[in-house]
Structures are given as C-alpha cells and as structure tokens.
C-alpha atoms as a PDB file:
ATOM      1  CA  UNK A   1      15.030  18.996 -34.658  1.00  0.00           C
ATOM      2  CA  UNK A   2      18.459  18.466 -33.043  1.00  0.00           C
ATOM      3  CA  UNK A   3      18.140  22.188 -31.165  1.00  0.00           C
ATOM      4  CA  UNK A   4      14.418  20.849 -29.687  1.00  0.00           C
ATOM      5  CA  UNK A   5      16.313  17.397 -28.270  1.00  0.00           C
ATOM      6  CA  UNK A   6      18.927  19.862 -26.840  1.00  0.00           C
ATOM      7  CA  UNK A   7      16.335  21.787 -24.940  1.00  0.00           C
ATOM      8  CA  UNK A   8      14.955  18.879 -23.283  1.00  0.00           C
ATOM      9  CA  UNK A   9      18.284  16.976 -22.201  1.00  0.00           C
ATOM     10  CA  UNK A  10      19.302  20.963 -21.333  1.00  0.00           C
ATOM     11  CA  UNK A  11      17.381  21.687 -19.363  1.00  0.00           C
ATOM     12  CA  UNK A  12      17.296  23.795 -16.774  1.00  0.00           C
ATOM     13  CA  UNK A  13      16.358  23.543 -12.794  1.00  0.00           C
ATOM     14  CA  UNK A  14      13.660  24.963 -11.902  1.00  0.00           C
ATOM     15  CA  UNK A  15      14.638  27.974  -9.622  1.00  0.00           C
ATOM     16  CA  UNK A  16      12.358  28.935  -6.633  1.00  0.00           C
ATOM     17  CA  UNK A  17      10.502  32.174  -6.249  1.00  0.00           C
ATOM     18  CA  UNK A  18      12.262  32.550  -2.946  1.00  0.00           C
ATOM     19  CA  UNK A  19      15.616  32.376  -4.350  1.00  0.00           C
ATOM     20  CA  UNK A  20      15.934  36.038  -5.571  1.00  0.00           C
ATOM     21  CA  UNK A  21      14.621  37.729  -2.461  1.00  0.00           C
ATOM     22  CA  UNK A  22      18.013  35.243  -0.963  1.00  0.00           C
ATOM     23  CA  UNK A  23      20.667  35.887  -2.914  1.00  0.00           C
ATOM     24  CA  UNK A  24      23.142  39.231  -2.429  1.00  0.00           C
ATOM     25  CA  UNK A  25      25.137  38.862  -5.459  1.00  0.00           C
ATOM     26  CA  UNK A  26      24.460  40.831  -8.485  1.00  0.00           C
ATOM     27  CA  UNK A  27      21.774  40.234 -10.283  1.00  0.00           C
ATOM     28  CA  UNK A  28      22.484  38.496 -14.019  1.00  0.00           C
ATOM     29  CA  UNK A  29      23.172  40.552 -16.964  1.00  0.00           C
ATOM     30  CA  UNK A  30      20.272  40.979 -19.169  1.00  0.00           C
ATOM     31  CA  UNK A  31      19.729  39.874 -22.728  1.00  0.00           C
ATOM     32  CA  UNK A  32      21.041  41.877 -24.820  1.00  0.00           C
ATOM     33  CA  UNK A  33      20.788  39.982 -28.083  1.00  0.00           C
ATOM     34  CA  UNK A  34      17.540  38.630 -29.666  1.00  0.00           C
ATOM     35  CA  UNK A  35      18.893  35.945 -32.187  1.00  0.00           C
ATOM     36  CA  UNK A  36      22.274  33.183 -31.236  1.00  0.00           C
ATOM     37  CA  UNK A  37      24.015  31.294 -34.949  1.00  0.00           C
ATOM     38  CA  UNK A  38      26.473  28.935 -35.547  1.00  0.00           C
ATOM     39  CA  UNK A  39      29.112  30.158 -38.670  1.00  0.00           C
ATOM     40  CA  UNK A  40      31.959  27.536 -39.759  1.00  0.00           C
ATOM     41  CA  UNK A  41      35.296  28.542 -40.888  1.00  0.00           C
ATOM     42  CA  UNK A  42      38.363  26.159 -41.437  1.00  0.00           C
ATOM     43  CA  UNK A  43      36.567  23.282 -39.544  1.00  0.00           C
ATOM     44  CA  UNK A  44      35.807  25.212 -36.213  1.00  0.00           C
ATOM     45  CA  UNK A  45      32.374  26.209 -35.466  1.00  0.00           C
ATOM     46  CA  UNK A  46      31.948  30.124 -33.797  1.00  0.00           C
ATOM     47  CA  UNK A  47      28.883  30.970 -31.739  1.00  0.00           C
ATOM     48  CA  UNK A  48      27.486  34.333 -33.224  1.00  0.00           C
ATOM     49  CA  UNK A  49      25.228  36.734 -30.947  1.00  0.00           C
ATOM     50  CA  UNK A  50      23.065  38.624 -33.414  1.00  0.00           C
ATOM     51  CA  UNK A  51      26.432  40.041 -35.318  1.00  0.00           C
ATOM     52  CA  UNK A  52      28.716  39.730 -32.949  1.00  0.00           C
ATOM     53  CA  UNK A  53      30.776  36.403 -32.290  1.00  0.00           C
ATOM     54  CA  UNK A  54      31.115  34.974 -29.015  1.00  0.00           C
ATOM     55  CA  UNK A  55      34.527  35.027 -26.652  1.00  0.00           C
ATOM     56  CA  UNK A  56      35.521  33.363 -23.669  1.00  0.00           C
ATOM     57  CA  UNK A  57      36.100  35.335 -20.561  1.00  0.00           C
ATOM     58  CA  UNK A  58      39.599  35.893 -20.941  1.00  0.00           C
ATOM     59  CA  UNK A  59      38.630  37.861 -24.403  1.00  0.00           C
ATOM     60  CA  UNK A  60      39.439  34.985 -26.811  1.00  0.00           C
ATOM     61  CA  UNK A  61      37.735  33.992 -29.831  1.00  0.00           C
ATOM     62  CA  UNK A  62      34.822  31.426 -28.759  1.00  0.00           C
ATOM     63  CA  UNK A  63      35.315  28.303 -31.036  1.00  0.00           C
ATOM     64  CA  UNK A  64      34.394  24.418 -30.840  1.00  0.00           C
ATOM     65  CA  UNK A  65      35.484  21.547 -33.174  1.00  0.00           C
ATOM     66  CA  UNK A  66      32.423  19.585 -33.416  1.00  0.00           C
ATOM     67  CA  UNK A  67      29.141  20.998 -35.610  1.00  0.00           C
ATOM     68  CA  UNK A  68      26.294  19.484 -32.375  1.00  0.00           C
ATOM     69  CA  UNK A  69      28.536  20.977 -30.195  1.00  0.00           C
ATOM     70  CA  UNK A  70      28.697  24.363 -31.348  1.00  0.00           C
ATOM     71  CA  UNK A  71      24.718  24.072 -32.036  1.00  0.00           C
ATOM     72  CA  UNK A  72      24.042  22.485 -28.540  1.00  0.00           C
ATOM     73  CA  UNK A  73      25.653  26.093 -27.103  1.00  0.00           C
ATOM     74  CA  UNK A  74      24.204  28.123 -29.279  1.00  0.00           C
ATOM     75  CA  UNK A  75      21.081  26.251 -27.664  1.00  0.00           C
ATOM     76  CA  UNK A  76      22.292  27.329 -23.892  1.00  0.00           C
ATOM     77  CA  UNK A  77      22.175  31.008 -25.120  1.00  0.00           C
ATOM     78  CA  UNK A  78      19.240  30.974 -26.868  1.00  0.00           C
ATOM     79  CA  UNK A  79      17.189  29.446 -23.822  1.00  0.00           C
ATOM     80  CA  UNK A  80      18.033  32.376 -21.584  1.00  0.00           C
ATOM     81  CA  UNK A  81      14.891  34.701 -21.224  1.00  0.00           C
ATOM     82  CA  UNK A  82      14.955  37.958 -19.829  1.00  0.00           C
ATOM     83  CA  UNK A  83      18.277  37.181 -18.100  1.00  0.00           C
ATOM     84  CA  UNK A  84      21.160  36.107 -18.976  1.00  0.00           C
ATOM     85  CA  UNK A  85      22.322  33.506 -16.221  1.00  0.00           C
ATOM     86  CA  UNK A  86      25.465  31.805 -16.984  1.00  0.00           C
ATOM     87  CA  UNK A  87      25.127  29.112 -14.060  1.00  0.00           C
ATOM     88  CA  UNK A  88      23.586  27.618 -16.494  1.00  0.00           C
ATOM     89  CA  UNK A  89      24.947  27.341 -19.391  1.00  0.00           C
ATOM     90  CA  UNK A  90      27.509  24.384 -18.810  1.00  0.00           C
ATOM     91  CA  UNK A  91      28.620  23.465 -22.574  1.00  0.00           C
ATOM     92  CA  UNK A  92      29.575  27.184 -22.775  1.00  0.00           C
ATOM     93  CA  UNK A  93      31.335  27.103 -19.227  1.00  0.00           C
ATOM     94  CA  UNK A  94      33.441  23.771 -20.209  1.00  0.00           C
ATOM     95  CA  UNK A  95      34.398  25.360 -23.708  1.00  0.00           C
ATOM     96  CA  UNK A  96      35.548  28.648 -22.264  1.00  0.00           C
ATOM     97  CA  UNK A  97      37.746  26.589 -19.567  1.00  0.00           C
ATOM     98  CA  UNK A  98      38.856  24.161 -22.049  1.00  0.00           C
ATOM     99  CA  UNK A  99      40.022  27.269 -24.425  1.00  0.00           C
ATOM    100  CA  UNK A 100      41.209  29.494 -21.886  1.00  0.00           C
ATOM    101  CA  UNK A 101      42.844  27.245 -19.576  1.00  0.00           C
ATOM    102  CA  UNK A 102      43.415  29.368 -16.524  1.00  0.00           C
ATOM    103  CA  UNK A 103      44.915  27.203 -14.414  1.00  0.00           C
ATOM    104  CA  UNK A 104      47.173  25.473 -17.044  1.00  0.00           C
ATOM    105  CA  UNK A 105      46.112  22.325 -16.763  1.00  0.00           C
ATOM    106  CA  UNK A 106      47.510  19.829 -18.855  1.00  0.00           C
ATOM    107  CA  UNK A 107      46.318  16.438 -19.929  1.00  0.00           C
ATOM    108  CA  UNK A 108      47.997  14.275 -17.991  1.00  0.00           C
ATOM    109  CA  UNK A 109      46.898  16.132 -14.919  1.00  0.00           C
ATOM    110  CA  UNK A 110      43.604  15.608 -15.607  1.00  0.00           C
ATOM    111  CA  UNK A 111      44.464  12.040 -16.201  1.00  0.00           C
ATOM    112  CA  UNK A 112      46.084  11.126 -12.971  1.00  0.00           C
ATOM    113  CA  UNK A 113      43.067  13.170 -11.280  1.00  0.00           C
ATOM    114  CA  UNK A 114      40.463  10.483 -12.672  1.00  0.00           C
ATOM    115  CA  UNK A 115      42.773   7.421 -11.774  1.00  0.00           C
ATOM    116  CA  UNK A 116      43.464   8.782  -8.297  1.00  0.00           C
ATOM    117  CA  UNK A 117      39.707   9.814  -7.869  1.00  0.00           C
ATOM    118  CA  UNK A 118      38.588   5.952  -8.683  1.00  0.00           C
ATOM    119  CA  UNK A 119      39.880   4.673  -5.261  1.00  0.00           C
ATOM    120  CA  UNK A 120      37.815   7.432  -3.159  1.00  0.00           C
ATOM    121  CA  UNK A 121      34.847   6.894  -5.471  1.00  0.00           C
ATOM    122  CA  UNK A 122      31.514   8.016  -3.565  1.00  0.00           C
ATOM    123  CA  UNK A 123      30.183   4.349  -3.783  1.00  0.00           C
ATOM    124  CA  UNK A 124      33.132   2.260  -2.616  1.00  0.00           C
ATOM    125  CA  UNK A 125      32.246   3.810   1.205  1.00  0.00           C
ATOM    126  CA  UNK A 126      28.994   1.610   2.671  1.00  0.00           C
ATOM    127  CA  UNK A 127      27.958   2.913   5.422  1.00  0.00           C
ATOM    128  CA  UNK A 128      29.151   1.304   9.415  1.00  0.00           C
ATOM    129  CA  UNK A 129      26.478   2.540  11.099  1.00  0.00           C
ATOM    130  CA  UNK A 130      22.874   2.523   9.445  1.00  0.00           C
ATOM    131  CA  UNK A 131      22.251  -1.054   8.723  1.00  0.00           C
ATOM    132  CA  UNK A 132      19.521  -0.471   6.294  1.00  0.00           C
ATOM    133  CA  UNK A 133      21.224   1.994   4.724  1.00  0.00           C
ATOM    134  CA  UNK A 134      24.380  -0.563   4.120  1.00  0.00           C
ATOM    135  CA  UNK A 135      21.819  -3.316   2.496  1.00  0.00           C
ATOM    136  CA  UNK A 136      20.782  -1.010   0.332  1.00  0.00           C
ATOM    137  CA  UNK A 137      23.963   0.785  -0.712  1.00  0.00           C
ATOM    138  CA  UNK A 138      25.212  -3.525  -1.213  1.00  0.00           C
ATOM    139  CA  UNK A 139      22.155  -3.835  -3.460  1.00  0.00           C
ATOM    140  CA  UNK A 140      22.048  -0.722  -5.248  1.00  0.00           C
ATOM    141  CA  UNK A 141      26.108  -0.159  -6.031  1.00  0.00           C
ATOM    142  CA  UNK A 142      28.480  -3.150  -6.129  1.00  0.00           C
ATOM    143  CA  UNK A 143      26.485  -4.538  -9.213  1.00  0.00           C
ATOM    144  CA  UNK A 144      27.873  -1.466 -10.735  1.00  0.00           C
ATOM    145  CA  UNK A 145      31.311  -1.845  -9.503  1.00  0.00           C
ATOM    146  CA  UNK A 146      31.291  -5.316 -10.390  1.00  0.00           C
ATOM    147  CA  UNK A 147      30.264  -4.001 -13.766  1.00  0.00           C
ATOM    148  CA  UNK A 148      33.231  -1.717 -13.850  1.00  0.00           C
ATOM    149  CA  UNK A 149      36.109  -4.597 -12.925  1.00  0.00           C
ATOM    150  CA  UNK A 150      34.587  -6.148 -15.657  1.00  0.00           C
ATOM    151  CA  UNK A 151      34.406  -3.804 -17.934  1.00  0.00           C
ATOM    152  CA  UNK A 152      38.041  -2.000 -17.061  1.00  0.00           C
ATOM    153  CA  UNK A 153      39.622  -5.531 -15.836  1.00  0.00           C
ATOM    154  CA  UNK A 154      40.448  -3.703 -12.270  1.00  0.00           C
ATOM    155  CA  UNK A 155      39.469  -5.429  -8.940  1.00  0.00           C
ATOM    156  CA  UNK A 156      38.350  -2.317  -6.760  1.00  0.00           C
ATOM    157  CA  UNK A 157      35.512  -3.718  -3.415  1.00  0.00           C
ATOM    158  CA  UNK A 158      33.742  -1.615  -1.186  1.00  0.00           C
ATOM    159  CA  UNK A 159      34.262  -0.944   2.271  1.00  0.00           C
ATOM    160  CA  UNK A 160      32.577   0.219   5.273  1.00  0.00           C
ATOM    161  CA  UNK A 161      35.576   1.510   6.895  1.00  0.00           C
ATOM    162  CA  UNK A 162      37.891   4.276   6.421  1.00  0.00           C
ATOM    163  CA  UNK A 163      40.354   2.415   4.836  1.00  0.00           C
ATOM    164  CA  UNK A 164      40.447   3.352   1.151  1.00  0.00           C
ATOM    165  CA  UNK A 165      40.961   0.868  -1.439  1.00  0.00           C
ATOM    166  CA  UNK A 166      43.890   0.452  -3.768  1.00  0.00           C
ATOM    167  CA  UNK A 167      44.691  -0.770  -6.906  1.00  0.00           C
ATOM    168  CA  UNK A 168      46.766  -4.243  -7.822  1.00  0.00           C
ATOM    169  CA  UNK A 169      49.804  -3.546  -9.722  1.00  0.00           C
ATOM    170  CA  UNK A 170      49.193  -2.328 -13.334  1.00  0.00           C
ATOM    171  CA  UNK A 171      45.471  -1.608 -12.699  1.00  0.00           C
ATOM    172  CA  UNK A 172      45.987   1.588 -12.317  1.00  0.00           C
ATOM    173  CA  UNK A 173      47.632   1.412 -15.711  1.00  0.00           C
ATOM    174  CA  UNK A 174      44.400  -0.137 -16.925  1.00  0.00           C
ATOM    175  CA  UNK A 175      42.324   2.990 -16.640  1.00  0.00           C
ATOM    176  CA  UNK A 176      45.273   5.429 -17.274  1.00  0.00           C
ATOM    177  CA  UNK A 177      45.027   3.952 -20.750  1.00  0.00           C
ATOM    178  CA  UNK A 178      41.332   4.717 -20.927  1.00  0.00           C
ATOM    179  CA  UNK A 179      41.299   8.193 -20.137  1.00  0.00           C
ATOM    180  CA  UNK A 180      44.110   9.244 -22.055  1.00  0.00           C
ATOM    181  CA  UNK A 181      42.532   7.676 -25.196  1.00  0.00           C
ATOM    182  CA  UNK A 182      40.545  10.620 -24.716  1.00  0.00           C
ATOM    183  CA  UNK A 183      41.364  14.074 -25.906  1.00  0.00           C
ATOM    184  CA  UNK A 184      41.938  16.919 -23.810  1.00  0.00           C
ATOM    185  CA  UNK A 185      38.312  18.657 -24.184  1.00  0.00           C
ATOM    186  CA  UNK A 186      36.620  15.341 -23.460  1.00  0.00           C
ATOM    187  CA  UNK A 187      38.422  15.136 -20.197  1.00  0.00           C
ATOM    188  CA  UNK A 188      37.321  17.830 -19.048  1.00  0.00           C
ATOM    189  CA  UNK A 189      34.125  16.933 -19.504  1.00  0.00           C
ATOM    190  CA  UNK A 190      35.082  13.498 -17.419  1.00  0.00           C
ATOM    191  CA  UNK A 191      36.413  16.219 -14.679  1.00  0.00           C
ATOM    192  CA  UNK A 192      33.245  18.251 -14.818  1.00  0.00           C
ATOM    193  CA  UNK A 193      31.518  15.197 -14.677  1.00  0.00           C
ATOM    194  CA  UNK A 194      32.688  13.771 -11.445  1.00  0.00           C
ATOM    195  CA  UNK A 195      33.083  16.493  -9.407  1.00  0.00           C
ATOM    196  CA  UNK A 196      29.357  16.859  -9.813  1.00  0.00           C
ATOM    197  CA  UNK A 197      28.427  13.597  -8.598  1.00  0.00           C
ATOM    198  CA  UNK A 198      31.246  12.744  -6.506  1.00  0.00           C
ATOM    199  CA  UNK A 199      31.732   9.013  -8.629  1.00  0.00           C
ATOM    200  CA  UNK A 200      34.168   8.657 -11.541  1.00  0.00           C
ATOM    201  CA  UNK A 201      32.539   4.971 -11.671  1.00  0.00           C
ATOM    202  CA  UNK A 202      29.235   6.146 -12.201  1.00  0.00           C
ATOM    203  CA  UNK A 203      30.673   8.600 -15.009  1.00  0.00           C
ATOM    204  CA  UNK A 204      32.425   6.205 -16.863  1.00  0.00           C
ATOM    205  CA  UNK A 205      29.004   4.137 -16.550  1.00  0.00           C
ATOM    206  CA  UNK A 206      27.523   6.761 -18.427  1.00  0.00           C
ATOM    207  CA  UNK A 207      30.009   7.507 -20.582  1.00  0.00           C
ATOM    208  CA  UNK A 208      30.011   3.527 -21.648  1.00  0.00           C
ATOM    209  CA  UNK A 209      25.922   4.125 -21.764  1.00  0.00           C
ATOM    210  CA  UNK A 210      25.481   1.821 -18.949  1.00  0.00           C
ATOM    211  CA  UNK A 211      23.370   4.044 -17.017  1.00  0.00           C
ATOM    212  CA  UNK A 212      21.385   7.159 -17.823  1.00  0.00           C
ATOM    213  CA  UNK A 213      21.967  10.066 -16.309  1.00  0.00           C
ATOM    214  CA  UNK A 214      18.589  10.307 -14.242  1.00  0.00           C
ATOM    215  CA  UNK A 215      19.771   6.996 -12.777  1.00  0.00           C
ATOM    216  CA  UNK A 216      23.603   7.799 -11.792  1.00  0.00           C
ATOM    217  CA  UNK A 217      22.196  10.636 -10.139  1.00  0.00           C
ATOM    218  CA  UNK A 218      19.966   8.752  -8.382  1.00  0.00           C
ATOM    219  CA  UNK A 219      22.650   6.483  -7.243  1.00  0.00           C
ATOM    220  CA  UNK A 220      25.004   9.080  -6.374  1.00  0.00           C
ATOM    221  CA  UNK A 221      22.328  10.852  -3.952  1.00  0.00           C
ATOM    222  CA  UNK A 222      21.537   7.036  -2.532  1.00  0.00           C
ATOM    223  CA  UNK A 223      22.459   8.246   1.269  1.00  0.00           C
ATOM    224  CA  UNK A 224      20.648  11.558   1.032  1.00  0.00           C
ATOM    225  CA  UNK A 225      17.348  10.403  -0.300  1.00  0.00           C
ATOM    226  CA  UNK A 226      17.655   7.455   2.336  1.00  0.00           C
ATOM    227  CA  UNK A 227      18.043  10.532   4.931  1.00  0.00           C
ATOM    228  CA  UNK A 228      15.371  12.351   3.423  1.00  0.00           C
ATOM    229  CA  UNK A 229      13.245   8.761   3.945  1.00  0.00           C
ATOM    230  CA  UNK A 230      13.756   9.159   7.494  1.00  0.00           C
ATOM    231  CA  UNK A 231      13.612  12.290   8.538  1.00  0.00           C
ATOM    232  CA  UNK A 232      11.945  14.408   5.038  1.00  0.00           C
ATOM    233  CA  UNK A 233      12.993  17.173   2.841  1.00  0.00           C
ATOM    234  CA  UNK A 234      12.494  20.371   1.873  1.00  0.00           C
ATOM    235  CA  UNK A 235       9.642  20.753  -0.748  1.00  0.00           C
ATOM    236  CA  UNK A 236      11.451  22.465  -3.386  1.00  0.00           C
ATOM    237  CA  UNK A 237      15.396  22.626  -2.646  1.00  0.00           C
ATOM    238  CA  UNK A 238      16.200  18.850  -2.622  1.00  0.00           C
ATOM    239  CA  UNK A 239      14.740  18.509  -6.095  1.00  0.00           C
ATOM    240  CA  UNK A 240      16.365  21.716  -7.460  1.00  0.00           C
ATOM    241  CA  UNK A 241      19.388  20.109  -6.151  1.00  0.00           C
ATOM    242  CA  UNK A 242      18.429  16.807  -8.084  1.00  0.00           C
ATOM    243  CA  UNK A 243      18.114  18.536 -11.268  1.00  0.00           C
ATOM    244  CA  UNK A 244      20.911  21.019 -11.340  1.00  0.00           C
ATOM    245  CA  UNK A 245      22.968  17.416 -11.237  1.00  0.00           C
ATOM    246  CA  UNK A 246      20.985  15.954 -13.870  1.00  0.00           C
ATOM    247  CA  UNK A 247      21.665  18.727 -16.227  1.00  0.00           C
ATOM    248  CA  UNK A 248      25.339  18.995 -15.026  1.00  0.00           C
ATOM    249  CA  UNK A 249      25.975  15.008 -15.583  1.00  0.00           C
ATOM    250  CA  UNK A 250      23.735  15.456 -18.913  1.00  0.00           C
ATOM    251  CA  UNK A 251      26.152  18.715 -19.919  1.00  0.00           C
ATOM    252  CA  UNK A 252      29.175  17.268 -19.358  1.00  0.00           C
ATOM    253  CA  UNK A 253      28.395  13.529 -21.338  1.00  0.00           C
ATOM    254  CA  UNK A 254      27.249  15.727 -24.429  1.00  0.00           C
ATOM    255  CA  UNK A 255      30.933  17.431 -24.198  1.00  0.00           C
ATOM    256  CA  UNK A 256      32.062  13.944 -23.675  1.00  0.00           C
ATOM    257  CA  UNK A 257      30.873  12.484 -26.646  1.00  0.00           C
ATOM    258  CA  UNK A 258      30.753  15.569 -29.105  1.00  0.00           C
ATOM    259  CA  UNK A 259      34.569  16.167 -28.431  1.00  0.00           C
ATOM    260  CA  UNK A 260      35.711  12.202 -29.051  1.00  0.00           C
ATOM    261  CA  UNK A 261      33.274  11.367 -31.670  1.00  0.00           C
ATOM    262  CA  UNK A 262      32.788  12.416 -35.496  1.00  0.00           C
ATOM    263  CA  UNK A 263      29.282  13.750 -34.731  1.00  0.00           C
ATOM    264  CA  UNK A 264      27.738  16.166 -37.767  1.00  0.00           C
ATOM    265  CA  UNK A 265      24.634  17.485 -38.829  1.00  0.00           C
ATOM    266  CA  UNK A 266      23.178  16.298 -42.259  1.00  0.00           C
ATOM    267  CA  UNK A 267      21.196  18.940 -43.460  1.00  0.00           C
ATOM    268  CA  UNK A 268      17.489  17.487 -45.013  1.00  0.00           C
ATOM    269  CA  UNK A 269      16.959  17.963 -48.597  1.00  0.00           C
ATOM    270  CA  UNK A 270      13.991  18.238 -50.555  1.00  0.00           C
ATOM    271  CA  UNK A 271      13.775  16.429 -53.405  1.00  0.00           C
END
C-alpha cells in the first residue's frame, strides 16, 4: 500500500517524444536489475538491487535512517523501465548528497542560506510594470506572507521595487531557530526545496501543510502562466516544466518529513 501512494506523489514528468532526438548527452544506463529491497541492520535501512546493496556516487554504503524513507527510494528505482534515468530519482539524489557531502557543507551553512534566502523570496517582488499582473500577484501572495509573519512572528512586505526587504532586529533570529530545529538531512531537503521553486516562504508553507504542493507550484509560476495568458505556451514543455517542480517540491517535503519525524511501517497481521 505505502509503495502504490509513493508512485503517485512520485511521479514522474511526462517526457516528450521529441526530447531524445534533442539531447547530445549520453543516453541513460540501462536496467540492469529486475527486483529493488529494503534490509535493516542496526536501525539504518540499505537499498538492495537484486543482491547487491546500493552506494552513493562517491562509492559509499547507501543507507537512510527512516523505514518510508528507505521504501519511498527503493520506489524511485523500481519505477525506472527500460532505463535507468537518475534525473529522476530525487529521494536517492538528496540521500547520496546528504551522505557524501561533496562540498562539505555543514549545518549552519545551510541554515544561514534559508534565513538569507527569505528576504529575496520569489513573492516579495510585485511586479512595476504590468498592472494586472501586480493585482494579481497582491491577491494571490501577501495572504501567504501575511500567513508566514504570523506564523514565524517576522514582519517581511512586498515590494515592487528593487529594494529588497530586511528583517527587524531578532527576526532573523526567529527563523534561525526554526531551521536549525531541524536536522541536517531535513535541511537539505528545505535547500532542495527552494531552489526548485525559487520561495523559501512557500516551502515552509508546505512544510507547515499550509499549501499543497500542486498549489505552491502554482504560485511560484504566478508570472509565467500570467505570460503564457498573454502571449501562449508551448503545448507540451510548459507543463513538463510544471510537473518536474511538482515532483521536485513533492521529493524534497517527503525527505523533509521522513528525516524529522518518527515515521515506521506497521506490518498487517492476520489474525
């Protein structure tokens, strides 16, 4: 049951047929194992590939600390077809970074990244130009900002000029606190997160399960679709683009909350 939920909020884009014929890097490996296990040992969870376990790119052993993790990537492998094509397979991606490390990033990096990142936040900026597009950016954003001050006790407004916003004195302590409550693996995620849709305030939204996914992407894209409005889009590409961030966003809340929660599986017994 928990591996068919997986597959739906894993899902992957769609990929057009004219994409191959495109491309001039190598082709993905292909499959070269038919069955993908999960096998527990001193309360870490390895990925197993027929009979072989799993490593990260840098040759380590492949391990996770949370049971729906390790089954949730296990998930990733199993739903490649013919192909193996690690773009994506996000869960495994942010595990292999988080064990790995190769740029040595520590935790209070990624900290200060997120509480920097909050004053440049994608939906602070209305626009100064496109009138319409401002009234809509007022309507469909600062109720979430106002949610966040709320929520974070901060006082961040938008602006529509190139000025960027700052924090008061000790708010920036505010949501310092809040990310380094977290633990190193679920920041990450919060890093992985934001740099797909541009908006730690729509992350931490999710995160807090204010928004779905579906509609923090939708919010995030609010001056492209209101392009697209005007002047159209291509068929396919602007909603391969839309779903590649769904499952990105999705990805990176399941690392989230698997790595800062006490998440198991309770096996079904038959009486």
């Amino acid at each position: 049951m928990l591996r068919s939920c997986l597959s739906k909020v894993l899902r992957i884009a769609p990929r057009p047929k004219l994409q191959n014929s495109i491309r001039n890097y190598a082709a993905p490996p292909k499959r070269f194992y038919r069955n993908t296990g999960v096998i527990s040992s001193n309360g870490r969870y390895e990925i197993t590939l027929d009979s072989r376990k799993l490593k990260t790119p840098k040759g380590q052993p492949f391990y996770v600390e949370s049971e729906p993790l390790a089954i949730a990537i296990a998930t990733e492998w199993d739903a490649q077809k013919e192909v193996v094509d690690r773009s994506t397979m996000h869960l495994t991606a942010l595990s292999s970074t988080f064990i790995d490390n190769p740029n040595s990033i520590q935790k209070h990096d990624m900290v200060n990244y997120l509480v920097n990142y909050m004053t440049t936040d994608t939906i602070l900026f209305h626009s100064s130009q496109e009138p319409e597009l401002k009234k809509l950016q007022v309507q469909e954003w600062d109720p979430i900002i106002e949610w966040c001050n709320k929520r974070y006790e901060i006082n961040l407004a938008s602006t529509d000029s190139l000025t960027v916003p700052t924090f008061a004195p000790g708010m920036a302590m505010n949501v310092g606190r809040y990310f380094a409550s977290y633990n190193t693996a679920a920041l990450h995620g919060f890093v992985f997160a934001v740099d797909t849709i541009k908006s730690i305030i729509l992350t931490m939204a999710c995160a807090d399960r204010h928004l779905t996914t579906e509609r923090a992407v939708q919010l995030a894209r609010l001056e492209e679709e209101f392009q697209q409005g005007h002047w159209g889009k291509v068929e396919w590409a602007h909603d391969v683009q839309r779903l590649d961030s769904q499952s990105r966003l999705s990805a990176a809340l399941l690392y989230i909350y698997f790595n800062s929660s006490n998440a198991f599986v309770k096996q079904k017994v038959s009486l």
